[in-house]
PDB file of N, CA and C in Angstrom:
ATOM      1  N   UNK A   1       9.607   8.905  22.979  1.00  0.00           N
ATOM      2  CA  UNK A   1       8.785   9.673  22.063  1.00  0.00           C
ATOM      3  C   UNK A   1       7.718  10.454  22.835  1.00  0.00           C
ATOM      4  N   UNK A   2       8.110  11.170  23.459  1.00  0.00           N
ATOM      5  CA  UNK A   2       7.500  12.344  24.356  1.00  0.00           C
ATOM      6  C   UNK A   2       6.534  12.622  23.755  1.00  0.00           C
ATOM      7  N   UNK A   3       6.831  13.188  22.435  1.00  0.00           N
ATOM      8  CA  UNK A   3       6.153  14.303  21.751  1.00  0.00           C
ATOM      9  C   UNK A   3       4.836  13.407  20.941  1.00  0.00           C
ATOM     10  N   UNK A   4       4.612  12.606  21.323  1.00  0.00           N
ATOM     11  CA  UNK A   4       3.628  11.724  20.313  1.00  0.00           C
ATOM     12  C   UNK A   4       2.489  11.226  21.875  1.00  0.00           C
ATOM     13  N   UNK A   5       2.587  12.231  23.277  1.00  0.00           N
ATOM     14  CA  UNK A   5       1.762  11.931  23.701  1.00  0.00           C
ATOM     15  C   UNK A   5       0.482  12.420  23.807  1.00  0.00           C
ATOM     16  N   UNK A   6      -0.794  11.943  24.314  1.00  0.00           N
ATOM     17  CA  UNK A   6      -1.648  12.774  23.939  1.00  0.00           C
ATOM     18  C   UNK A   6      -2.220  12.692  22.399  1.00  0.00           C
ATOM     19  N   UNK A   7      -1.645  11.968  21.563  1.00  0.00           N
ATOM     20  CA  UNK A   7      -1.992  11.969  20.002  1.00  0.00           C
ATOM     21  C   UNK A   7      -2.805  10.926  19.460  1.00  0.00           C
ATOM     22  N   UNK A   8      -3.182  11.298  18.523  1.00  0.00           N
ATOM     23  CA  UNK A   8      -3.963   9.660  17.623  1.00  0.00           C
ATOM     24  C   UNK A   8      -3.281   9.821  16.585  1.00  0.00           C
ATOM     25  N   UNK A   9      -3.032   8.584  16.301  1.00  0.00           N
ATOM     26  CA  UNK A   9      -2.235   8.550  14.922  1.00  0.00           C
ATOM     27  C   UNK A   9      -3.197   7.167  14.060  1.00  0.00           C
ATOM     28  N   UNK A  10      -3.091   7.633  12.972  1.00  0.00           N
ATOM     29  CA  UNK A  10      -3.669   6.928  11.987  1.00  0.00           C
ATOM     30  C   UNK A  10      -2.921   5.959  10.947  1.00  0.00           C
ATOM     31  N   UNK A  11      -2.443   4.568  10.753  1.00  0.00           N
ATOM     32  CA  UNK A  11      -1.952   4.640  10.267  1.00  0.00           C
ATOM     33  C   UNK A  11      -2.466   3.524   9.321  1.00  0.00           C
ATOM     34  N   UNK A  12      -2.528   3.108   7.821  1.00  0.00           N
ATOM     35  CA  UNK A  12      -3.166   2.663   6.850  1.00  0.00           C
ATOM     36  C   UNK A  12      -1.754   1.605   6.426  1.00  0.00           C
ATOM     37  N   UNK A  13      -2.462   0.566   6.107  1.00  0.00           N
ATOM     38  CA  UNK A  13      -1.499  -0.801   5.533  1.00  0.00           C
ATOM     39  C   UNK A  13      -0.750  -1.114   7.033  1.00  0.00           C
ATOM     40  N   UNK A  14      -1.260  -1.413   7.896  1.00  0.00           N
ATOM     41  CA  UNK A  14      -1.238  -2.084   9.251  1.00  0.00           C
ATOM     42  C   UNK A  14      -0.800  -3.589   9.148  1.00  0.00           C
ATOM     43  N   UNK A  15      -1.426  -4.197   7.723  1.00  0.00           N
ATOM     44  CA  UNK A  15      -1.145  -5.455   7.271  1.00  0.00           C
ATOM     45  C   UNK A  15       0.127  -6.150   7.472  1.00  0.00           C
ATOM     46  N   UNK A  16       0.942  -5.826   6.764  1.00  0.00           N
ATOM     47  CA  UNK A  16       2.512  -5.679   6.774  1.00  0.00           C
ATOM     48  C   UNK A  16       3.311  -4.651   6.439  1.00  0.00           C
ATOM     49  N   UNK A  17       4.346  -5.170   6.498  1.00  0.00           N
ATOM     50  CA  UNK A  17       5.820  -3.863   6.548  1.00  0.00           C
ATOM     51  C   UNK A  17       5.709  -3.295   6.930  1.00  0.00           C
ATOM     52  N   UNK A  18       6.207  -1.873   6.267  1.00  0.00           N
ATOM     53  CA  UNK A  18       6.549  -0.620   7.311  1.00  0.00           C
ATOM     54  C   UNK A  18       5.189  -0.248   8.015  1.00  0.00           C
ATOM     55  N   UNK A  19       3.803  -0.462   7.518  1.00  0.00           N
ATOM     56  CA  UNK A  19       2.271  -0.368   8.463  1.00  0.00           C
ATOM     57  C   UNK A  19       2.764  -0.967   9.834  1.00  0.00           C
ATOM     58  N   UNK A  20       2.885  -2.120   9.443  1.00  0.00           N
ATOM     59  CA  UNK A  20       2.943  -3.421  10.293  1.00  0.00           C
ATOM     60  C   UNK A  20       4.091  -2.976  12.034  1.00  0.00           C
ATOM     61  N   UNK A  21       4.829  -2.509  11.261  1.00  0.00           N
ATOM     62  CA  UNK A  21       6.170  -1.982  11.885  1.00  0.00           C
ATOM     63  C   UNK A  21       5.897  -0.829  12.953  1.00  0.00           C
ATOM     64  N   UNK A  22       4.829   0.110  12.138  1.00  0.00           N
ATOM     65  CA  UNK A  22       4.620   1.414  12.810  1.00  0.00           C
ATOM     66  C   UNK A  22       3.701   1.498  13.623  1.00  0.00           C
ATOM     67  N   UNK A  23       2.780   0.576  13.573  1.00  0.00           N
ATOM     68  CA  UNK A  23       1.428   0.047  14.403  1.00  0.00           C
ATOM     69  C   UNK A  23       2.439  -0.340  16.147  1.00  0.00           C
ATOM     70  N   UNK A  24       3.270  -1.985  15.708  1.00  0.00           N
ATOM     71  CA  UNK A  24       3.925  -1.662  16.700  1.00  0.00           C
ATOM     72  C   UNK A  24       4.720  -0.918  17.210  1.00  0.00           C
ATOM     73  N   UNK A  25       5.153  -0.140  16.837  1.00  0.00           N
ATOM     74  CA  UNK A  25       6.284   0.889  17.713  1.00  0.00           C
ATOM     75  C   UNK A  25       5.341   1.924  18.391  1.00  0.00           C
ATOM     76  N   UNK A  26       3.771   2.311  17.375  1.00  0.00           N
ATOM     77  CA  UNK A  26       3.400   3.159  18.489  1.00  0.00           C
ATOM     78  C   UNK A  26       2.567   2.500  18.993  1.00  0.00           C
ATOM     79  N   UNK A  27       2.110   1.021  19.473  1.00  0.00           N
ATOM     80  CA  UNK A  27       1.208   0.413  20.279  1.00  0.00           C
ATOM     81  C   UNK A  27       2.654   0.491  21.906  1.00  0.00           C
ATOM     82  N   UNK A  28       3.448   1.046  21.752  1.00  0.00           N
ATOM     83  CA  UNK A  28       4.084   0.877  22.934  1.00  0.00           C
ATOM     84  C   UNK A  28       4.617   2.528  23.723  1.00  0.00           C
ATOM     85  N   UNK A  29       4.340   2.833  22.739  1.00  0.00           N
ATOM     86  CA  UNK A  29       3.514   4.338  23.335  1.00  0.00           C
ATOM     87  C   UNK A  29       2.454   4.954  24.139  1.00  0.00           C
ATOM     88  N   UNK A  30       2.451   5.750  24.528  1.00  0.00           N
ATOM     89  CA  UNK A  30       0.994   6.697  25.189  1.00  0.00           C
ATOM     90  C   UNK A  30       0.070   7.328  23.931  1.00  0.00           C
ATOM     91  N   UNK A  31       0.047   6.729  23.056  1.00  0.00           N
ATOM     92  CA  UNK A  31      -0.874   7.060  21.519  1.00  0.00           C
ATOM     93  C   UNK A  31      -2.192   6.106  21.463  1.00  0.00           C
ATOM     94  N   UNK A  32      -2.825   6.602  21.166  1.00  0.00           N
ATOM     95  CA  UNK A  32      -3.873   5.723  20.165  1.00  0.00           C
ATOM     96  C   UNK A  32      -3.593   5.786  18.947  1.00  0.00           C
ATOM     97  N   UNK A  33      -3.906   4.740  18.987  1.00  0.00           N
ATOM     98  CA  UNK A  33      -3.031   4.082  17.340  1.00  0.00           C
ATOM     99  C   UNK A  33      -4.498   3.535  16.710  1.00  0.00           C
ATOM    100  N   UNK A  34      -5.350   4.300  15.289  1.00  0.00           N
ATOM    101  CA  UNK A  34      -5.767   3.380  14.718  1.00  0.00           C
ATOM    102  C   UNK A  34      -5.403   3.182  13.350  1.00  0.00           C
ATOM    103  N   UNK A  35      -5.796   1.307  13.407  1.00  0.00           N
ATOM    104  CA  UNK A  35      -4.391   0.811  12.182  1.00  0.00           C
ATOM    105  C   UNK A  35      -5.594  -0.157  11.546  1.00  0.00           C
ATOM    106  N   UNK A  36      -5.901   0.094  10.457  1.00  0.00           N
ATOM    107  CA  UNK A  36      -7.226  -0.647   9.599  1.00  0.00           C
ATOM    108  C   UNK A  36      -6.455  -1.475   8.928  1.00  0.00           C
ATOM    109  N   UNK A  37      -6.521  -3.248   9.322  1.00  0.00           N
ATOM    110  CA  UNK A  37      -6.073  -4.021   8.551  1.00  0.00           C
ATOM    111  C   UNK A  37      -7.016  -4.724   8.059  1.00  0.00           C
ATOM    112  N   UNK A  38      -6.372  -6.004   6.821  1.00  0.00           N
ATOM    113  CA  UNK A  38      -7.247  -7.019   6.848  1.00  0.00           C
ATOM    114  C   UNK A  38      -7.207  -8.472   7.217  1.00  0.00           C
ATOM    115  N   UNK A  39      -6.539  -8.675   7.899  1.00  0.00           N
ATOM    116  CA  UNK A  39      -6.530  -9.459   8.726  1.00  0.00           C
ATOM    117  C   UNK A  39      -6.356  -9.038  10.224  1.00  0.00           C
ATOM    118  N   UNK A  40      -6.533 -10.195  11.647  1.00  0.00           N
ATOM    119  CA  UNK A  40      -6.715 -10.244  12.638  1.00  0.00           C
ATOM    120  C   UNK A  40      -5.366 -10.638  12.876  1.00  0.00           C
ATOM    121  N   UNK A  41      -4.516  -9.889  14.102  1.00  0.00           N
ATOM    122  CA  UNK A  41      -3.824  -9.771  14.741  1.00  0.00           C
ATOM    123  C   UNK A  41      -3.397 -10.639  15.876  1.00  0.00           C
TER     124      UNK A  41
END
């Protein structure tokens, strides 16, 4: 995912599912990822 470098991505319901899902796929990226949950990780 080339194209997602250099980026911040925002992503909301970090909690679970597809949040949950998308937090990790781009925590393994060159992104900053911020992901507002409510719980601790």
């Amino acid at each position: 995912m080339n194209y997602l470098q250099n980026k911040v991505a925002i992503v909301t319901g970090a909690s679970s599912g597809i949040g949950a899902a998308t937090t990790r796929a781009l925590a393994a990226q060159p992104t900053v990822s911020i992901s507002p949950t409510r719980q601790d990780w």
